[in-house]
Protein backbone atom coordinates (compact mmCIF):
# COMPACT_ATOMS: atom_id res chain seq x y z
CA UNK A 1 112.14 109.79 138.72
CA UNK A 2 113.70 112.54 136.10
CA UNK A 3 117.05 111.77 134.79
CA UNK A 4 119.65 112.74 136.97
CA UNK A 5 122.00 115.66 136.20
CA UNK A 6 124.78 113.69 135.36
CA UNK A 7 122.97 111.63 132.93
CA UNK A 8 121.28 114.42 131.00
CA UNK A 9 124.15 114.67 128.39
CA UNK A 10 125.35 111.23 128.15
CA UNK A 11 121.54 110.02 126.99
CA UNK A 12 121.45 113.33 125.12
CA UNK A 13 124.77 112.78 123.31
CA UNK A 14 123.37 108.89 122.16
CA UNK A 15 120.20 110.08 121.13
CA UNK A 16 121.90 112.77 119.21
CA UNK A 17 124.15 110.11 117.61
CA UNK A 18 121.35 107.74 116.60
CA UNK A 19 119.25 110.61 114.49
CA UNK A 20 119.95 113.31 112.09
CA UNK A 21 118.89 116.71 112.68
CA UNK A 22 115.85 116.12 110.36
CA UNK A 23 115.18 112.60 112.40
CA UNK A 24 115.24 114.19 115.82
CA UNK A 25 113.06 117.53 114.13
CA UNK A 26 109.91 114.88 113.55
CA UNK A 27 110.37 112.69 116.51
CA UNK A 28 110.50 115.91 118.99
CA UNK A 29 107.42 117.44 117.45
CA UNK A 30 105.99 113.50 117.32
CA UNK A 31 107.11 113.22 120.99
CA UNK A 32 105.40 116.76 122.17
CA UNK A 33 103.37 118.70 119.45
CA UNK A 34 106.12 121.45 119.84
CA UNK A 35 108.93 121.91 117.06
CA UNK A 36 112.41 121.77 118.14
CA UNK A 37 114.13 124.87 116.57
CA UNK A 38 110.75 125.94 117.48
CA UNK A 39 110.32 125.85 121.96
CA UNK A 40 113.79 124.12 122.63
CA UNK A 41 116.72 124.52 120.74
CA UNK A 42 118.64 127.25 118.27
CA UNK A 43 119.47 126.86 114.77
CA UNK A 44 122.52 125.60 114.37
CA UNK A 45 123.26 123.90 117.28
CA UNK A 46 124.41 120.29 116.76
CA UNK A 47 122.82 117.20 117.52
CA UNK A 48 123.21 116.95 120.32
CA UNK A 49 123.23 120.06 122.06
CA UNK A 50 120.10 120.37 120.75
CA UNK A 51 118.63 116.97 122.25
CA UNK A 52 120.11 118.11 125.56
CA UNK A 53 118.71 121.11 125.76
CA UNK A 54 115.02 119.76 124.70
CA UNK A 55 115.57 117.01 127.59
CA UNK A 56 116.35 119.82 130.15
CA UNK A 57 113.36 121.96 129.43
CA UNK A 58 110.92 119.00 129.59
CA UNK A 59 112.48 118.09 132.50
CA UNK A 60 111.50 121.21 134.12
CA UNK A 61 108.27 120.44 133.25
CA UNK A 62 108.19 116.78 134.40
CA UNK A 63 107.67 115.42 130.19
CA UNK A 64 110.81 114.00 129.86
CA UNK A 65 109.26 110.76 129.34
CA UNK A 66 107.96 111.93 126.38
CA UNK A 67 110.86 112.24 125.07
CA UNK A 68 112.54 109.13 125.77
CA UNK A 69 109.34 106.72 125.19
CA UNK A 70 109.19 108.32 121.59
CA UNK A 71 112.98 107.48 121.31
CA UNK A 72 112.57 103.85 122.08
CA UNK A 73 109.96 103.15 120.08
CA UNK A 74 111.88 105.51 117.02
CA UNK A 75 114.82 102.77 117.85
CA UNK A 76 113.08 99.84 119.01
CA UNK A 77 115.79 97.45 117.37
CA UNK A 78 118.78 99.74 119.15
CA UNK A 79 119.29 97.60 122.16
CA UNK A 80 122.29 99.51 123.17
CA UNK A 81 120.16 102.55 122.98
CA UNK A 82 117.56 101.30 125.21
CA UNK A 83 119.60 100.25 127.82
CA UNK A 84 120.88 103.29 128.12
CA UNK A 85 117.72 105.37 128.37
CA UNK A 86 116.23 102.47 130.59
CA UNK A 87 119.07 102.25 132.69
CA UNK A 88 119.33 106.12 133.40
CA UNK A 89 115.67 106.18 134.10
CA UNK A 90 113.69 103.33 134.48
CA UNK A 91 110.21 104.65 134.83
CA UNK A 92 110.61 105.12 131.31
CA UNK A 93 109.49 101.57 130.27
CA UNK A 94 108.55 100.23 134.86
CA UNK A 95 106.02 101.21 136.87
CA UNK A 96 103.78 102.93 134.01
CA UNK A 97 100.86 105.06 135.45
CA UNK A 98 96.82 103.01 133.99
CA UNK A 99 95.54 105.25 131.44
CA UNK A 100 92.09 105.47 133.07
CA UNK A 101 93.06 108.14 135.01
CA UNK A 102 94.53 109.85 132.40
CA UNK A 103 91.50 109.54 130.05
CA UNK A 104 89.40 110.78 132.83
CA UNK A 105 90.78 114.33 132.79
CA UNK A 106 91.49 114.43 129.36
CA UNK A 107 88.18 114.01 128.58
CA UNK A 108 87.22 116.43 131.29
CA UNK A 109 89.09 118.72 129.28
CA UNK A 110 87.97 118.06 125.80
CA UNK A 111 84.11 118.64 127.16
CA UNK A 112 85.24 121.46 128.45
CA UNK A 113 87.06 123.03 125.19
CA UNK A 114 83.86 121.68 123.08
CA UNK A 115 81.81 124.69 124.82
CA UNK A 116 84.00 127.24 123.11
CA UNK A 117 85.40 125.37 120.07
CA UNK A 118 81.70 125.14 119.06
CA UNK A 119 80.38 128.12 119.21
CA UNK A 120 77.55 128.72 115.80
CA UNK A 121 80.84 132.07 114.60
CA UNK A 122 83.39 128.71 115.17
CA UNK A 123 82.05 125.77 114.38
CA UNK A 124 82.22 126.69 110.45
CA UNK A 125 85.64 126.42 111.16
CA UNK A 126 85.80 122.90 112.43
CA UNK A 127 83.37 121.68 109.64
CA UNK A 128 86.74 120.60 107.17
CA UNK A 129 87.94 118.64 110.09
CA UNK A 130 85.04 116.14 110.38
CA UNK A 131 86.79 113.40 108.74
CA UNK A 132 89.63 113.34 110.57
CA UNK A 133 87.60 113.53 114.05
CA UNK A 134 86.29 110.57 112.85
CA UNK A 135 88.80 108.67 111.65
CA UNK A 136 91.14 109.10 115.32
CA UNK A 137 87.75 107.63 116.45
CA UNK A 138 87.82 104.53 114.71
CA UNK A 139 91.81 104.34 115.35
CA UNK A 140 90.76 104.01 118.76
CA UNK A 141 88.18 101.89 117.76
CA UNK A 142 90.45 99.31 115.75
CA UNK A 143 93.52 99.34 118.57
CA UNK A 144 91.28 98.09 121.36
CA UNK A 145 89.59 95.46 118.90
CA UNK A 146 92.77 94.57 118.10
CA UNK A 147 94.05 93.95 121.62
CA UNK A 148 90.60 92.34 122.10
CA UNK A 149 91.59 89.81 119.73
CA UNK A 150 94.70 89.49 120.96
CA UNK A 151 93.75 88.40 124.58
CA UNK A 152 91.18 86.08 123.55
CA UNK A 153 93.96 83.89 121.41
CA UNK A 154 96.41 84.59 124.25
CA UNK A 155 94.07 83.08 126.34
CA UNK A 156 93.53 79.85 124.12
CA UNK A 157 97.09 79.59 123.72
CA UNK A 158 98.15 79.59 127.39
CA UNK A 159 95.02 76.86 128.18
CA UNK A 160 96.79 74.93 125.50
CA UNK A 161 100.61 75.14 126.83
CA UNK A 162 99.36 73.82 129.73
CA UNK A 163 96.95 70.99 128.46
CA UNK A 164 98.60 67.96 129.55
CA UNK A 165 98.96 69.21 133.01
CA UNK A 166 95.51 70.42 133.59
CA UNK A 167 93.81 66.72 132.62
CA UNK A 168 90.76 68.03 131.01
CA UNK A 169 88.74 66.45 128.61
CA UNK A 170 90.31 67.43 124.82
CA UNK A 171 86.78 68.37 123.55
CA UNK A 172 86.66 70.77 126.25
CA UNK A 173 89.58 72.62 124.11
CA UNK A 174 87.72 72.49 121.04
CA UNK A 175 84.58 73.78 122.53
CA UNK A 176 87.14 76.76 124.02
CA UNK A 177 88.47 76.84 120.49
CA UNK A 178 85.04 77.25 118.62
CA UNK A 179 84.10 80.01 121.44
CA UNK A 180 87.69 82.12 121.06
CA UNK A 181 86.62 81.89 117.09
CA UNK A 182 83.24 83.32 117.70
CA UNK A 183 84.30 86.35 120.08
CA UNK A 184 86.71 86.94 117.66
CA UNK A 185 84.05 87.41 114.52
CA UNK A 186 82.42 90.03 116.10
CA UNK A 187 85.43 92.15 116.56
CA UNK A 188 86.07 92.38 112.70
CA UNK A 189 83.93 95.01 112.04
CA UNK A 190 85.58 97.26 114.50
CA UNK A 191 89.06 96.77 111.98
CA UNK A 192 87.20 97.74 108.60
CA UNK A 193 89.76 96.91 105.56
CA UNK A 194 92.35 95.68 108.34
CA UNK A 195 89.95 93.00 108.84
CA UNK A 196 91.32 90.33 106.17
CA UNK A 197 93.94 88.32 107.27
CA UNK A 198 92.47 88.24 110.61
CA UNK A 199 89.52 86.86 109.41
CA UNK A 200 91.63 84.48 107.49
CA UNK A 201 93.63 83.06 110.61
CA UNK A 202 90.41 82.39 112.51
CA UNK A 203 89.26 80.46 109.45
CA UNK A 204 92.28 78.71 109.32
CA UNK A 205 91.88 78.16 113.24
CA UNK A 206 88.49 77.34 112.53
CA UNK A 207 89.59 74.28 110.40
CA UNK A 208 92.30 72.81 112.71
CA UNK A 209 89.70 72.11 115.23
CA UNK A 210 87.55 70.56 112.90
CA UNK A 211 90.23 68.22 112.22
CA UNK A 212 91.23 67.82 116.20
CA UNK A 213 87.41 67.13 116.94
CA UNK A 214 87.95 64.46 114.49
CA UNK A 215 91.28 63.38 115.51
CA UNK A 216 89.34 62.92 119.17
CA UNK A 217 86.12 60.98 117.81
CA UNK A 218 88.73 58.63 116.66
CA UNK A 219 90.92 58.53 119.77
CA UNK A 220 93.65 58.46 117.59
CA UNK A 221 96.09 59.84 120.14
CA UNK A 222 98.57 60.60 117.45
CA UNK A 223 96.65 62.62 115.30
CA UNK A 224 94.82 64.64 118.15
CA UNK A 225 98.05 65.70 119.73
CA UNK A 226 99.82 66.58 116.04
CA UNK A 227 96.23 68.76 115.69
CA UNK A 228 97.22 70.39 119.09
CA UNK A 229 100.71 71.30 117.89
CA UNK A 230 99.63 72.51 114.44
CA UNK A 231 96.81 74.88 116.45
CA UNK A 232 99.59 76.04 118.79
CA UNK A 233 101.85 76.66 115.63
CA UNK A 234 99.47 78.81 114.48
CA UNK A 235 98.05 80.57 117.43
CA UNK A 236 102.16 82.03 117.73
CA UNK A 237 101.58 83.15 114.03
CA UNK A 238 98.78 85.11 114.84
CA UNK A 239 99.62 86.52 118.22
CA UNK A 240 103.05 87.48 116.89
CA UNK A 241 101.28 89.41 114.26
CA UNK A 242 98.32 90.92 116.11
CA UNK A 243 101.39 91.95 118.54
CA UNK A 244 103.09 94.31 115.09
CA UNK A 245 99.79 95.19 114.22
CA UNK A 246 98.89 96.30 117.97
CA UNK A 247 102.23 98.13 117.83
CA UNK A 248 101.78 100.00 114.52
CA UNK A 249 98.61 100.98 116.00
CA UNK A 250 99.31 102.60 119.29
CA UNK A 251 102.31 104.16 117.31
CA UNK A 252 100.55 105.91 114.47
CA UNK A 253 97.48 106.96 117.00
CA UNK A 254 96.07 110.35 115.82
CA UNK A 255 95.06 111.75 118.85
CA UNK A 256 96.88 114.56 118.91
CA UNK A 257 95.86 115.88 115.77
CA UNK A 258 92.85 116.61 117.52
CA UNK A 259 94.28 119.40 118.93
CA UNK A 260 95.87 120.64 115.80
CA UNK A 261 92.23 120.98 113.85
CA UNK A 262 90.57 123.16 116.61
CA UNK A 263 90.09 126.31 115.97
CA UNK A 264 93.66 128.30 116.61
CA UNK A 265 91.57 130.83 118.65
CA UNK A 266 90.65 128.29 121.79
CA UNK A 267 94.23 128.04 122.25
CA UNK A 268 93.99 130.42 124.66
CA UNK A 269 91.95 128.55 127.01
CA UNK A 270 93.37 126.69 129.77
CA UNK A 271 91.36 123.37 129.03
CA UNK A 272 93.06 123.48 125.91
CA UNK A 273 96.44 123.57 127.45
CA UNK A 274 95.46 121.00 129.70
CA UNK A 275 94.17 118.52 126.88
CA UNK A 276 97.27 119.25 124.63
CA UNK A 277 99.31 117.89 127.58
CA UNK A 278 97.16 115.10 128.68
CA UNK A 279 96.68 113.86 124.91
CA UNK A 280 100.73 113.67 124.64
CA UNK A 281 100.83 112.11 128.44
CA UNK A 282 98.25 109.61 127.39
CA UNK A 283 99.46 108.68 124.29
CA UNK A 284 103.34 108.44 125.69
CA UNK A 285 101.79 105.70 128.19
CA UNK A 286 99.82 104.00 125.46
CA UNK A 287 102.35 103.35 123.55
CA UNK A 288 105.22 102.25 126.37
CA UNK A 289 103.01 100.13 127.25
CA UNK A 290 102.87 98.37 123.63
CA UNK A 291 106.29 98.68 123.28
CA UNK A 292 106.87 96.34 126.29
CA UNK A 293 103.98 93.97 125.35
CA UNK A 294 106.18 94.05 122.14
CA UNK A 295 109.22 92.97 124.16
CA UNK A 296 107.40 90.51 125.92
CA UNK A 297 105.85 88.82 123.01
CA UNK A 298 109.34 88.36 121.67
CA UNK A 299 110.52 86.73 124.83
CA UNK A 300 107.46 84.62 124.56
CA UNK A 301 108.35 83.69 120.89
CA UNK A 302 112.04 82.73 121.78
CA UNK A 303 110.68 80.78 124.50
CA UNK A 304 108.22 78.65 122.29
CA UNK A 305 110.75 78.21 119.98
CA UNK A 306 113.17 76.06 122.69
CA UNK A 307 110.81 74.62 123.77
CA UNK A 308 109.98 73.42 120.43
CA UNK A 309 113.61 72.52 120.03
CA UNK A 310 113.42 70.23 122.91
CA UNK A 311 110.87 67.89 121.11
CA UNK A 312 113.24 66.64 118.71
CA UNK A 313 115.74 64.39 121.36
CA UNK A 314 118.62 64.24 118.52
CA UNK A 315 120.68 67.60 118.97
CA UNK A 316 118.26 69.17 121.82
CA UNK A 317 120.46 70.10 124.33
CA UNK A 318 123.16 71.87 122.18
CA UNK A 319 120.20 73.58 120.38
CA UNK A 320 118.94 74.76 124.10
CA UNK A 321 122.33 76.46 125.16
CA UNK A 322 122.44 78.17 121.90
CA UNK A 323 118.91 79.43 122.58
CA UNK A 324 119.39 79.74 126.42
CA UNK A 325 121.85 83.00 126.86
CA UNK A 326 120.15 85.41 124.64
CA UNK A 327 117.35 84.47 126.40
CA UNK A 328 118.56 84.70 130.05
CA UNK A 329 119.41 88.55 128.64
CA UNK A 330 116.42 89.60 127.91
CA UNK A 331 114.49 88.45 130.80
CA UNK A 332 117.00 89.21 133.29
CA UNK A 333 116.38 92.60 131.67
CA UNK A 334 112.72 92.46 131.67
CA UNK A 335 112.80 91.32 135.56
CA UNK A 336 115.11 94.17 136.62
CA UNK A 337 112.35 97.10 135.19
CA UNK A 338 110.33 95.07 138.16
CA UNK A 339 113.10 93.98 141.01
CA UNK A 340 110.64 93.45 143.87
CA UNK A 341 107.82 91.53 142.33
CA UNK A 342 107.33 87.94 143.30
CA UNK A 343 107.37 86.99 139.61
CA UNK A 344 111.16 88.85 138.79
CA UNK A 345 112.31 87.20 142.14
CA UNK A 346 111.76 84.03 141.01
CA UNK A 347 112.73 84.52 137.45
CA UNK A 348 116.22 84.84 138.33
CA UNK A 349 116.29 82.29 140.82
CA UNK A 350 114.86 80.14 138.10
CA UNK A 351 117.64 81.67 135.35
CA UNK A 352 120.09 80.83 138.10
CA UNK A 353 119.01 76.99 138.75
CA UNK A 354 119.14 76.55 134.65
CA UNK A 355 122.73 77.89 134.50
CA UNK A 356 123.71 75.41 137.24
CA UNK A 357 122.73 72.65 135.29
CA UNK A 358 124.44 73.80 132.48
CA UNK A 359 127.74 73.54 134.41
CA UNK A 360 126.89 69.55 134.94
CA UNK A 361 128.90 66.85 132.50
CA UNK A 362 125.44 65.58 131.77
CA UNK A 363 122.99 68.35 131.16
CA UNK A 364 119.68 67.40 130.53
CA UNK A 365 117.64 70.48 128.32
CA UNK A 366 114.26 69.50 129.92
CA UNK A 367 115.12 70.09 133.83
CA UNK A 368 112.79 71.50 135.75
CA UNK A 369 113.89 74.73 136.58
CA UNK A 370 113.09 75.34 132.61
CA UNK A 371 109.90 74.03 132.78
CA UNK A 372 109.29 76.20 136.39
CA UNK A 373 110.84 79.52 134.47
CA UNK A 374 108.67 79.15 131.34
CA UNK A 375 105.44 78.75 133.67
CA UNK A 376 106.27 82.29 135.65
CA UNK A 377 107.18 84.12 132.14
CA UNK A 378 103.90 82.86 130.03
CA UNK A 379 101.94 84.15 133.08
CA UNK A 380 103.65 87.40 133.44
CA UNK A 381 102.85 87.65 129.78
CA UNK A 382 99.48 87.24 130.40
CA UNK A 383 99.19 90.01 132.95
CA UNK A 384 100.99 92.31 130.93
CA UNK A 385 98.66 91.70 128.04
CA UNK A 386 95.82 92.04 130.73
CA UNK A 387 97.34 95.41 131.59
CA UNK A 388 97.26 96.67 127.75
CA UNK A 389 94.24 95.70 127.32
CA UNK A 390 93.09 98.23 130.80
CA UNK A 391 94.29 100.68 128.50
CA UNK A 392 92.96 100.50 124.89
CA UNK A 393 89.70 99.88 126.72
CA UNK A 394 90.36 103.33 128.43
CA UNK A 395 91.27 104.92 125.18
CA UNK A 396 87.73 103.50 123.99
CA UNK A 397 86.35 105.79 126.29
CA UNK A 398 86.97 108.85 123.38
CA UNK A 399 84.77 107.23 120.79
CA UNK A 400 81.28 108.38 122.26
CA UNK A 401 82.85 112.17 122.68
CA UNK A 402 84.36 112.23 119.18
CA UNK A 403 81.27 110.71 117.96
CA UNK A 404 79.10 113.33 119.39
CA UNK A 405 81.37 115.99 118.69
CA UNK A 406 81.54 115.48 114.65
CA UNK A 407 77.51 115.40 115.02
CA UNK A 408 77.56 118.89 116.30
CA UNK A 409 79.85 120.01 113.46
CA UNK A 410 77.43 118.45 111.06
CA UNK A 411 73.42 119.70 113.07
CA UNK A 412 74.84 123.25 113.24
């Protein structure tokens, strides 16, 4: 749903607010390969005249979200901001289209263009270009390992939160442990000099279940579940910064430079038109889509961290309200980019049942409405980190074409 009239210049005169001229000159031509002085605006119109106007003509042209996406992730610390742009049009950040489709035709496209971009009087001219071909290729390559990575340790850590209600066998976990390790080995390669400190946390991971198989051929009870906590310590570490690194990634994707080293003569063919405008579509998607993994793994994070407040008994209920309302913000927020789905329904009931206990003399910070709310939001998580995943494996999908295509550059 485009923004509606009457919200074109409000969002317009914030965005204008929040950037300088030189700010808003890189994050359009970021946002849509086209400059704004350039396609949209005049020189020397202000800020935000000059936003508004770039937000009208990609409405016209249905790319608005573009825009906006590249403006959220520009100010992803400007809450204000993005409950603004959210608010005016929430299929910014909800209801995000699979990238599968989107890879589809852009690669339809990109065979296509490869007929006339390599041509024996063209491909000369693509020859300086191989490097970079290559290198978008193994950005591809690294993202999806990364989220690979990611999922596997989300996995582990979910089991985990939910140990003691599952009643498995504890060497069960450290046989899950020692196989999440060894998927994640053969993922390094895909990261090349990124590769270090993940390698280091799965050593470090590595070494904590050594000591919790111990821990359990003792039965010391004490030690096994102070193992379990240190492992679930750690596995927040890591997914908090494969989350960043997963971020950074989808954000500095160099997809569309691909379209910038083709020769400037296959411009004029429509399958280049139609790549240049899938590439930005697909990329905009990509990246939303990290951007509210990001948000999620931050809810995530504040919720581990109550819930590590409530083990200490001394203090734990003042330390939970503190927690509890910023909190209750952001995943009221989160729930509303989904109103109708089961999990946002019960969310706020959930969020509603917690704040009625906090109105009791006597307010206990482990009831279970808590304990039900954590439960929906880990495994929301979990589907929305299932959902990223959809699409870095989609974005894979370029490697074997970009492969082949610096090949022909280099046979002909």
């Amino acid at each position: 749903m485009p923004l509606a009239p009457k919200d074109v210049k409000v969002v317009a005169d914030a965005i204008g607010d929040a950037f300088s001229l030189t700010d808003l000159e890189s994050l359009v031509k970021t946002a849509t390969g086209d400059g704004l002085f350039e396609e949209f605006a005049s020189r020397g119109d202000p800020a935000r005249l000059a936003i508004r106007r770039t937000l009208e003509a990609l409405i016209l042209r249905g790319y608005e979200r573009w825009l906006l996406v590249r403006v959220l992730v520009t100010a992803v610390s400007d809450d204000d901001l993005r409950r603004l742009i959210v608010g005016a049009s929430p299929d910014t950040l909800s209801a995000l289209p699979k990238a599968d489709d989107k890879v589809a035709r852009a690669l339809a496209a990109l065979d296509q263009l490869k007929g006339a971009a390599l041509k024996p009087e063209l491909v000369h001219l693509l020859r300086s270009s191989r490097d970079k071909i290559t290198a978008i290729s193994d950005e591809i390559r690294a993202l999806s390992a990364f989220k690979d990575l990611h999922e596997g340790l989300h996995k582990l850590h979910l089991k985990l939160a939910f140990r003691l209600e599952a009643a498995v066998d504890n060497r069960t976990y450290v046989t899950d442990i020692g196989q999440t390790c060894a998927n994640a080995r053969t993922l390094m390669p895909q990261l090349g000099a990124a590769a270090e400190p993940e390698t280091a946390g799965i050593a470090q991971l590595e070494l904590y279940a050594t000591d919790l198989q111990q821990a359990i051929t003792r039965a010391d009870q004490a030690a096994t579940q102070a193992n379990f906590e240190q492992i679930q310590r750690l596995l927040r570490l890591r997914l908090t910064g494969l989350n960043t690194r997963i971020f950074e990634a989808a954000d500095k994707l160099s997809l569309a430079e691909l379209i910038e080293v083709l020769p400037k003569i296959v411009a004029r063919e429509e399958s280049f038109l139609a790549l240049k405008d899938m590439i930005h579509d697909l990329k905009t998607t990509v990246i939303a889509r990290a951007l509210i993994h990001k948000i999620w793994q931050d809810a995530e994070n504040d919720l581990s961290r109550m819930e590590d407040a409530l083990v200490v008994p001394i203090g734990a209920a003042n330390a939970f309200v503190q927690k509890w309302y910023p909190l209750r913000a952001q995943v009221l927020w989160l729930a509303s980019l989904d109103p109708d789905a089961e999990w946002a329904k019960q969310a706020r009931s959930y969020a509603e049942q917690v704040e009625q206990e906090l109105t009791k003399e006597r307010f206990e910070a482990s009831v279970a409405p808590f304990e039900a709310l954590c439960r929906v939001l880990k495994f929301r998580f979990f589907a929305v980190d299932a959902t990223l995943k959809l699409d870095c494996g989609a974005l894979g999908k370029f490697h074997a074409p970009l492969k082949s295509m610096v090949e022909e550059i280099g046979h002909v």
